[in-house]
N, C-alpha and C. Protein backbone atom coordinates (compact mmCIF):
# COMPACT_ATOMS: atom_id res chain seq x y z
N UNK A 1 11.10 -0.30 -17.39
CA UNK A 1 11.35 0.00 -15.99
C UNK A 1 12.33 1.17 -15.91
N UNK A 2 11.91 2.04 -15.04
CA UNK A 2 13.02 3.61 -14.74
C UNK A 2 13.48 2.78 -13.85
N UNK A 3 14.77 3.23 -14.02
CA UNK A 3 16.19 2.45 -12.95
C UNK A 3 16.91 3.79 -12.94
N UNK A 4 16.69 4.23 -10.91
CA UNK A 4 17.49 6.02 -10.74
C UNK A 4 18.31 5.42 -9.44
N UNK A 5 18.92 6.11 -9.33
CA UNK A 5 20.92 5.59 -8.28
C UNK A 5 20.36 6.93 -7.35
N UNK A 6 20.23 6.43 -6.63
CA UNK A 6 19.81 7.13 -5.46
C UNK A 6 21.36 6.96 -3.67
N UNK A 7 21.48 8.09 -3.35
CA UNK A 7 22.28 7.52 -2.22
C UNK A 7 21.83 8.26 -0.74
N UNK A 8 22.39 7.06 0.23
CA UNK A 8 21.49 7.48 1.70
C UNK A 8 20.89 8.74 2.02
N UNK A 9 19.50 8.95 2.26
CA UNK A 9 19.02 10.22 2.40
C UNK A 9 18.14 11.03 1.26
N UNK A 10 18.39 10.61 0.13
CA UNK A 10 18.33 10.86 -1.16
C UNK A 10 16.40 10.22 -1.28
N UNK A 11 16.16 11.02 -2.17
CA UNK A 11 14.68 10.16 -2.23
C UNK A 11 14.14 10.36 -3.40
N UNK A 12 12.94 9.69 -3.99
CA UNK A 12 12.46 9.60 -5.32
C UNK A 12 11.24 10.21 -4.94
N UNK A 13 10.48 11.12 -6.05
CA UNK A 13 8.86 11.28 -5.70
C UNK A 13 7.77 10.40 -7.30
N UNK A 14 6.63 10.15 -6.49
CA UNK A 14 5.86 9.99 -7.34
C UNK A 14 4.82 10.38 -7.03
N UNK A 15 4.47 11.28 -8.41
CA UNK A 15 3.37 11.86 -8.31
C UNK A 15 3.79 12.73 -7.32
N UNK A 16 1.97 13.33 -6.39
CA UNK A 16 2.72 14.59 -5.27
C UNK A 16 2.27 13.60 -4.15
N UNK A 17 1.95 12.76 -3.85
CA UNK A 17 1.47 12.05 -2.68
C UNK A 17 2.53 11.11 -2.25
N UNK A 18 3.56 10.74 -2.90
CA UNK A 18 4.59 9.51 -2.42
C UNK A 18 6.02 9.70 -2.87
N UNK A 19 6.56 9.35 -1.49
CA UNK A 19 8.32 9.85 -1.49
C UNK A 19 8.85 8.88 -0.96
N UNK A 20 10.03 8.01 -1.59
CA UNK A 20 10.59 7.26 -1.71
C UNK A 20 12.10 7.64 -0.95
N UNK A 21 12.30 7.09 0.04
CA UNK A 21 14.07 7.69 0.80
C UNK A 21 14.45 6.50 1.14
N UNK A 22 15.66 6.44 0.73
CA UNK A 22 16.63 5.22 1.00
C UNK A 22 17.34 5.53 2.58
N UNK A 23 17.02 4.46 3.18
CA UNK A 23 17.34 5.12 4.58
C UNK A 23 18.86 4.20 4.83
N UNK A 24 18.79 3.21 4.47
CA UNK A 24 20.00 2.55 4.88
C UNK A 24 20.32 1.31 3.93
N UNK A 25 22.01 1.40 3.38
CA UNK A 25 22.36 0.24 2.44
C UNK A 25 23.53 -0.65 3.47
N UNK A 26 22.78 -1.92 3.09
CA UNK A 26 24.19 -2.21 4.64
C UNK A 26 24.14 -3.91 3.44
N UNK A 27 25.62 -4.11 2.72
CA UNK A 27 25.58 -5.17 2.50
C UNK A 27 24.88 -5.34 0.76
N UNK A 28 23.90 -6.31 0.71
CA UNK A 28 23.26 -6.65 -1.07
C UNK A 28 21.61 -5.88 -0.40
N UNK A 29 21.71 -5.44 0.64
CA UNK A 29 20.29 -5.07 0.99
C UNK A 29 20.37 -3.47 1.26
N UNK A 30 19.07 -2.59 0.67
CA UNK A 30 18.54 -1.64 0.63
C UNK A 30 17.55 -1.44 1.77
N UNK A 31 17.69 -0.84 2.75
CA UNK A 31 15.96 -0.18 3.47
C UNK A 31 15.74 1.20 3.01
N UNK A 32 14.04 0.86 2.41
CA UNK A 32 13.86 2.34 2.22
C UNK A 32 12.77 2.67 2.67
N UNK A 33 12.52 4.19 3.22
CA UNK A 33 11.14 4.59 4.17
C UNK A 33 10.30 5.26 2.80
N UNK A 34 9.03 4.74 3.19
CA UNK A 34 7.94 5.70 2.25
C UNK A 34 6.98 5.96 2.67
N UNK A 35 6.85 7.31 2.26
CA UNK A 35 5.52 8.43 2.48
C UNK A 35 4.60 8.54 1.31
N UNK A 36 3.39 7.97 2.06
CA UNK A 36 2.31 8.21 1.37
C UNK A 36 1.09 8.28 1.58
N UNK A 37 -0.01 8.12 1.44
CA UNK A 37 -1.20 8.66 1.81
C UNK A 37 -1.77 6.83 2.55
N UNK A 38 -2.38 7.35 3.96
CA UNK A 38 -2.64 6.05 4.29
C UNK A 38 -3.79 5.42 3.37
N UNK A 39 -4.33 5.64 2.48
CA UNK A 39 -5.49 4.62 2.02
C UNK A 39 -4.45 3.85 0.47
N UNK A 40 -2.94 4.35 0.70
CA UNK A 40 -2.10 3.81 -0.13
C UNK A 40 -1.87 2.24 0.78
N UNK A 41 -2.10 1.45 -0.55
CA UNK A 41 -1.49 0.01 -0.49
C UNK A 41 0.09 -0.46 -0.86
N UNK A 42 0.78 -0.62 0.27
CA UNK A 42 2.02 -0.69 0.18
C UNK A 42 2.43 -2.02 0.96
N UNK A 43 2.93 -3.10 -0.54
CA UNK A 43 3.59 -4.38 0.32
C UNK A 43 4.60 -4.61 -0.38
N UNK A 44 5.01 -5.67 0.23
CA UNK A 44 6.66 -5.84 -0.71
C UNK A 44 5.99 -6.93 -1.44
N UNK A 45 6.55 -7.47 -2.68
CA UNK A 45 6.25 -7.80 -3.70
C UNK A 45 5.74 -9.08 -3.78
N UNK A 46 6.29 -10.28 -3.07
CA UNK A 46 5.97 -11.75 -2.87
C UNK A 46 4.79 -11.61 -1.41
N UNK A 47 4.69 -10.56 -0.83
CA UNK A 47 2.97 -10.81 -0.37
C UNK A 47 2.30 -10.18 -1.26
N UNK A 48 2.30 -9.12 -1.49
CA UNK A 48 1.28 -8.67 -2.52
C UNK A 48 0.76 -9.70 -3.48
N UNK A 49 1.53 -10.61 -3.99
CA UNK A 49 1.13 -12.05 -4.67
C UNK A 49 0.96 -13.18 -4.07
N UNK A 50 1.11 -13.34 -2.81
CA UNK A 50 0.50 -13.95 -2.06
C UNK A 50 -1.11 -13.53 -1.70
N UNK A 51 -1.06 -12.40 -1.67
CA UNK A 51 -2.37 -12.01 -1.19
C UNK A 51 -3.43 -12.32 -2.54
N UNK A 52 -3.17 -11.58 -3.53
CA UNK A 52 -3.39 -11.70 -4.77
C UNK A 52 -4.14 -13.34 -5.00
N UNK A 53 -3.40 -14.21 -4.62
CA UNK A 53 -3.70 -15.95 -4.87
C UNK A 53 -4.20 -16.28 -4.29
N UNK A 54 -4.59 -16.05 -2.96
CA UNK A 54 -5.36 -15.95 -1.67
C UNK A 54 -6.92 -15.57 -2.20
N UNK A 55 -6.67 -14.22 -2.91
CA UNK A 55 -8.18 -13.98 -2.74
C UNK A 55 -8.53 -14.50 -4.52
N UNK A 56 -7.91 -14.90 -4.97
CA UNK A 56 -8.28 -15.65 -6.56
C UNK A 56 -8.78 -16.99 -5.79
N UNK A 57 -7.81 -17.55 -4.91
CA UNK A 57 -8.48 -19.21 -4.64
C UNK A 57 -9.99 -18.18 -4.01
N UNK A 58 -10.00 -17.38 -3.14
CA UNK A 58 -11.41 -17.66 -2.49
C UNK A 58 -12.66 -17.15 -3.29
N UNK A 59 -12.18 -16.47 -4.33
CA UNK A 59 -13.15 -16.32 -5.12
C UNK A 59 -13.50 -17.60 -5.93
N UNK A 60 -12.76 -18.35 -6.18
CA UNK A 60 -13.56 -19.51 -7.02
C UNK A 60 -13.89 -20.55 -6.27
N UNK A 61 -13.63 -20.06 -4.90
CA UNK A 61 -14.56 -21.04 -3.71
C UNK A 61 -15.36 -20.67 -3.46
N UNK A 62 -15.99 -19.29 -3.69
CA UNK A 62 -17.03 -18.58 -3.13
C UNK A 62 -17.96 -19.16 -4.16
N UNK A 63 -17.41 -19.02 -5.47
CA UNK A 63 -18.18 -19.36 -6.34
C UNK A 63 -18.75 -20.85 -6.56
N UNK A 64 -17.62 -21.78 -6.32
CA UNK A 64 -18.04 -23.00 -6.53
C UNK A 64 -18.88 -23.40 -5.31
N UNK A 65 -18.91 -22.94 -4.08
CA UNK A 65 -19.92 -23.26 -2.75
C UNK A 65 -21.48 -22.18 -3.29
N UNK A 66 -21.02 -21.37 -3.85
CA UNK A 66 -22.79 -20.84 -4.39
C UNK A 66 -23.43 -21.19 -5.54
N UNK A 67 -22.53 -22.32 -6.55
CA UNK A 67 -23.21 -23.47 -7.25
C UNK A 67 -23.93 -24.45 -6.43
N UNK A 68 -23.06 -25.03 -5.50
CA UNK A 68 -23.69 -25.91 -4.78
C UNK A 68 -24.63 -25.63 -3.69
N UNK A 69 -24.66 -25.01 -3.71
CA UNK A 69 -26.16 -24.10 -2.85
C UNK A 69 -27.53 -23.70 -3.67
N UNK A 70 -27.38 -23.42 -4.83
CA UNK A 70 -28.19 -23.44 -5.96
C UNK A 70 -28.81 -24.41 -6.63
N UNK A 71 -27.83 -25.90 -6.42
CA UNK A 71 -28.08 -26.62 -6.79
C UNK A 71 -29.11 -27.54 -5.83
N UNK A 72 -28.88 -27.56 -4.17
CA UNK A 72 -29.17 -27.59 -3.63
C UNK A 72 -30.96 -27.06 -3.35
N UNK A 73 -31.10 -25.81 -3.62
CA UNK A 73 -32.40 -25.13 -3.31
C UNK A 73 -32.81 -25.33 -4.15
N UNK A 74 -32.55 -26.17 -5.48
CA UNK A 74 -33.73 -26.31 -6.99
C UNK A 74 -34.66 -27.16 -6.76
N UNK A 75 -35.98 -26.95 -7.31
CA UNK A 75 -36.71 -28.03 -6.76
C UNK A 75 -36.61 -29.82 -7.60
């Protein structure tokens, strides 16, 4: 992991499409604004894995309801 000390105003780039600016430290908490291209996926970390588990359960529901549909239409 790159670990860079950034202070208010200050910003990180990645790549040429996304810029990282620390807009405000108030306290054990950081806000920071980012620019990037809208078809960029940007969540904070415990939804992104929420979402992630979300669509793992519905895929093996999708799957296990189109066994039983198969099983269903056999003669």
């Amino acid at each position: 992991m790159l670990v860079l000390t950034r202070k208010i105003g200050e910003s990180i780039a990645i790549d040429d499409h996304i810029k990282i600016t620390v807009v405000q430290i108030k306290g054990k908490q950081v806000r920071v604004g980012i620019d990037a291209p809208k078809d960029t996926k940007i969540h904070r970390l415990e939804v992104y894995e929420a979402i992630q588990t979300q669509n793992k359960e519905a895929s093996t529901t999708d799957s296990q309801r189109a066994r039983k549909v198969a099983k269903l239409l056999k003669p």
